[in-house]
Protein backbone atom coordinates (compact mmCIF):
# COMPACT_ATOMS: atom_id res chain seq x y z
CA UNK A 1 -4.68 18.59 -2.37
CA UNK A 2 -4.65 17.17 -6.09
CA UNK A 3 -2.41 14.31 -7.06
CA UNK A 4 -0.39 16.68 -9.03
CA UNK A 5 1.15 17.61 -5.72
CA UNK A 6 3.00 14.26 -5.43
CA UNK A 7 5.34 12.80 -6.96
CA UNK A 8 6.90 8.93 -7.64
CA UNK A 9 9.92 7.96 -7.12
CA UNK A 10 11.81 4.85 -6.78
CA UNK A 11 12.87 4.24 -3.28
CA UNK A 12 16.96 4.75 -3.01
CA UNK A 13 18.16 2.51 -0.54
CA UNK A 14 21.07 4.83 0.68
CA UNK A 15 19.27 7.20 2.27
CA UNK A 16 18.24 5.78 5.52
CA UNK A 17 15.89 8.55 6.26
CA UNK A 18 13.80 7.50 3.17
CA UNK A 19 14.05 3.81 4.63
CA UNK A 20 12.46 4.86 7.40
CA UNK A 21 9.58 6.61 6.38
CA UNK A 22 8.86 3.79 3.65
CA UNK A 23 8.66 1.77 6.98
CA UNK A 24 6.94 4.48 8.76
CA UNK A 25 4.00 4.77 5.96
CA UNK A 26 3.55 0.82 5.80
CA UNK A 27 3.54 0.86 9.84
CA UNK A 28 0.64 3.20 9.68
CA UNK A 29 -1.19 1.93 6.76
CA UNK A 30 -1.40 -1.62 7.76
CA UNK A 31 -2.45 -0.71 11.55
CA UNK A 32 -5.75 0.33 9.73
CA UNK A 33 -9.09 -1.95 8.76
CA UNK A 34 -9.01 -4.80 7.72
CA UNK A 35 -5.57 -5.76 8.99
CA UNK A 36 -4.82 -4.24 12.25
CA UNK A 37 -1.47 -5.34 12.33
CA UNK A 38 1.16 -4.41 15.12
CA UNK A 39 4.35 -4.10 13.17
CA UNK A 40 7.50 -2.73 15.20
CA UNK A 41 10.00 -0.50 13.49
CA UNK A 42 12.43 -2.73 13.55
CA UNK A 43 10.27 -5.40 11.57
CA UNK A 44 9.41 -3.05 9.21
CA UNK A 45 12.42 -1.67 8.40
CA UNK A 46 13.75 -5.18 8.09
CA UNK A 47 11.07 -5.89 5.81
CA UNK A 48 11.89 -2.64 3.39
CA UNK A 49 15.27 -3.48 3.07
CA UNK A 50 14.20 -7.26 2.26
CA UNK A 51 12.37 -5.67 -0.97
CA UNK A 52 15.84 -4.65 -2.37
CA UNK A 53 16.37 -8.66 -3.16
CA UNK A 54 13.14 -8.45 -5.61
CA UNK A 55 15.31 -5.40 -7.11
CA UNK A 56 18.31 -8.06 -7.87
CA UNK A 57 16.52 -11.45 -8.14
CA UNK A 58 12.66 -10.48 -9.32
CA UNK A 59 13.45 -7.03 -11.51
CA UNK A 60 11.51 -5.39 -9.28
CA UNK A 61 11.05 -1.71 -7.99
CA UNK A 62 9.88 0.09 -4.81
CA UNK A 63 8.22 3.33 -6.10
CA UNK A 64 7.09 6.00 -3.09
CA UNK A 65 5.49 9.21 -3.43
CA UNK A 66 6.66 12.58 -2.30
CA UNK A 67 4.40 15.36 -1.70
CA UNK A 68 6.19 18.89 -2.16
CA UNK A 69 7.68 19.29 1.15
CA UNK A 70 9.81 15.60 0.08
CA UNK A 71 7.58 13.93 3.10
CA UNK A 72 7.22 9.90 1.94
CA UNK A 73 3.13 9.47 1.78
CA UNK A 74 2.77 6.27 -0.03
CA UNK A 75 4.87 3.09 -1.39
CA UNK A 76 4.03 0.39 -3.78
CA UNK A 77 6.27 -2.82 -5.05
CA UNK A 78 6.19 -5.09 -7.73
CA UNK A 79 8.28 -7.46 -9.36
CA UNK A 80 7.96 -10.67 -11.48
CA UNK A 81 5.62 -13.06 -10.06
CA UNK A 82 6.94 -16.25 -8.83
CA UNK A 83 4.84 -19.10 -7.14
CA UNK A 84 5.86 -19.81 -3.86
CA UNK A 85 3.46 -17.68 -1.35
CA UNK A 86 0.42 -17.82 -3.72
CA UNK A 87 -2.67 -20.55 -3.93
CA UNK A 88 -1.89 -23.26 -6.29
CA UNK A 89 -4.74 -23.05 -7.44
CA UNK A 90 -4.19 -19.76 -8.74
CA UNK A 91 -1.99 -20.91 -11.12
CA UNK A 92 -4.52 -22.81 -12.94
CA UNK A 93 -6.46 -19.76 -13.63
CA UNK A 94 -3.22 -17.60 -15.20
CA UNK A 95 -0.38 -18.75 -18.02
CA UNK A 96 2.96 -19.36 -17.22
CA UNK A 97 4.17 -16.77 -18.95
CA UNK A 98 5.96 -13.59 -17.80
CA UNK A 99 3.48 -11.79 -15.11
CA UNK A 100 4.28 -8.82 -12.21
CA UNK A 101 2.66 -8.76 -9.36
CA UNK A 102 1.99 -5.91 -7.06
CA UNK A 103 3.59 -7.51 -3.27
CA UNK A 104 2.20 -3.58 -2.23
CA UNK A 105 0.50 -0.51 -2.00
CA UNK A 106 0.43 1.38 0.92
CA UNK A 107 -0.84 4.85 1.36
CA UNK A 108 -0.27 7.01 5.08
CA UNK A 109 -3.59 7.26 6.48
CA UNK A 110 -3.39 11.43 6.59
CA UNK A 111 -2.46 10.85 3.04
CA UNK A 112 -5.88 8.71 1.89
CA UNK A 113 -8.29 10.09 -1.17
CA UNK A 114 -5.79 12.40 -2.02
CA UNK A 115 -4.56 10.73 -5.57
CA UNK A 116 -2.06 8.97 -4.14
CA UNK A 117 -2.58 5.11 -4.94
CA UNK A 118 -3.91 6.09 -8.62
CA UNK A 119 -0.18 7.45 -9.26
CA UNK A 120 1.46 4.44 -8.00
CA UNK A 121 -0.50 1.47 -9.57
CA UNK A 122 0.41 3.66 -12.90
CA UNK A 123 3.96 3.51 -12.06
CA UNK A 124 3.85 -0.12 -11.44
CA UNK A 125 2.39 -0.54 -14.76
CA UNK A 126 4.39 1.66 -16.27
CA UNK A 127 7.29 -0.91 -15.15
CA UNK A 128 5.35 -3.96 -16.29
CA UNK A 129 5.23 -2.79 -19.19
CA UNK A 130 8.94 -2.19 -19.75
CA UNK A 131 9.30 -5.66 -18.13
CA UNK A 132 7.36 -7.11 -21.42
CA UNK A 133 5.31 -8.68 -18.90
CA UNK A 134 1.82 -10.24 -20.09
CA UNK A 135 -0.32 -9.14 -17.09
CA UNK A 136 -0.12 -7.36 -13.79
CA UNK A 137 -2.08 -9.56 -10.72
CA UNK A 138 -2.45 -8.46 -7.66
CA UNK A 139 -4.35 -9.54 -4.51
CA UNK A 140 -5.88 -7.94 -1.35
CA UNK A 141 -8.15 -8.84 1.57
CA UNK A 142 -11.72 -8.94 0.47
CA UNK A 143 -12.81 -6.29 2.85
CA UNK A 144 -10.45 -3.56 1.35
CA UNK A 145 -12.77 -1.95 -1.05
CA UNK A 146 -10.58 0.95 -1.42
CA UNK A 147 -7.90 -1.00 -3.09
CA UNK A 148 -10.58 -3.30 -5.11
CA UNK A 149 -11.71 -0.35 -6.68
CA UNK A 150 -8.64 0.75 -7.02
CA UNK A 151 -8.20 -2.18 -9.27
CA UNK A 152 -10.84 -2.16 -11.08
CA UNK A 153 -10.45 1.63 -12.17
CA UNK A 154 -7.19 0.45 -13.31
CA UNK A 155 -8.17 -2.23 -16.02
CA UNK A 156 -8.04 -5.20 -13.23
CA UNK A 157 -10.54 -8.12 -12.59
CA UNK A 158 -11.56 -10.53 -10.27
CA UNK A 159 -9.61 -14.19 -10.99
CA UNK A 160 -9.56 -15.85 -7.93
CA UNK A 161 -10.87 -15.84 -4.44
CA UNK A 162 -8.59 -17.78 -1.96
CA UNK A 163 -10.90 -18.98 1.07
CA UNK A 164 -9.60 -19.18 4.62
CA UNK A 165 -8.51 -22.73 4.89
CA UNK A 166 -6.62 -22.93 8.17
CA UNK A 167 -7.16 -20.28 10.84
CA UNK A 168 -3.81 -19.04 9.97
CA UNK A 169 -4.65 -18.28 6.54
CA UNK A 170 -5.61 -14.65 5.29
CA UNK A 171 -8.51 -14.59 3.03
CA UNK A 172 -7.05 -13.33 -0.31
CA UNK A 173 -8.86 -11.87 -3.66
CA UNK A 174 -6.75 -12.12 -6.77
CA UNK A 175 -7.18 -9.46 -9.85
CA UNK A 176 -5.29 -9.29 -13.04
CA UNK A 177 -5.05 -6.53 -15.50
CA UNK A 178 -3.91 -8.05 -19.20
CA UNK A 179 -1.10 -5.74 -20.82
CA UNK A 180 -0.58 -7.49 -24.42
């Protein structure tokens, strides 16, 4: 299957069925390497219809993707960044002026290699773009070399690598793509 076969879309609230599989595809993609998180569907779904405050407060969007039978494969969100969440010291590496950050792309695991996450970083930047925002960061485990190339075919690079401090601390790698 080519990525012509999908679709993007921004996620519309209102239809709960759509809520569902956003939750559905997220529930699935991070049960995989290297998070192998649990997530119920009531957490997730909870979570999904959290994003619709970064819609009001942060200008952001959920896209998803469709493939021709309207089945939800993959999601991705970004929105203005703000600072609370991310390493201080990340802040010293980036300007204060306006950036988006990608909170998420998730692809269904039956789903992978198929064009999928290529179509939705484009959307995202696409938005950025109409945002006026000066760069696009966004941040992963170290261990997900799907999504750091991902990245890095997109224009991104490496700008900071957050170290596990505390055992409850994820490992984080930061990349930023300029726009202007």
């Amino acid at each position: 299957m080519q990525a012509k076969a999908f679709r993007i879309e921004e996620l519309d609230y209102r239809k709960k069925k759509d809520v569902k599989s956003v939750a559905d595809v997220y529930i699935q993609a991070f049960s995989m390497h290297p998070w192998n998180e649990n997530w119920s569907v009531k957490e997730t779904t909870d979570l999904v219809l959290g994003w619709r405050n970064t819609k009001k407060i942060l200008r952001g969007k959920i896209f998803i993707a469709k493939n021709k039978s309207d089945r939800i494969v993959g999601l991705a969100v970004g929105h203005y960044l703000i600072t609370p969440g991310h390493p201080k010291k990340l802040f010293n590496v980036i300007t204060p002026d306006y950036h988006y950050f990608v909170s998420e792309i998730a692809v269904h695991p039956d789903f992978h290699k198929q064009g999928i996450a290529p179509l939705l970083t484009e959307q995202l930047v696409k938005h950025a773009k109409s945002l006026d925002c000066k760069s696009i960061i966004s941040c992963t485990h170290p261990d997900n070399s799907p999504k750091i190339s991902l990245l890095e075919k997109h224009g991104f690079t490496k700008i900071y690598e957050h170290k596990i401090t505390h055992q409850d601390e994820m490992q984080s790698v930061y990349y930023q793509k300029i726009l202007r």
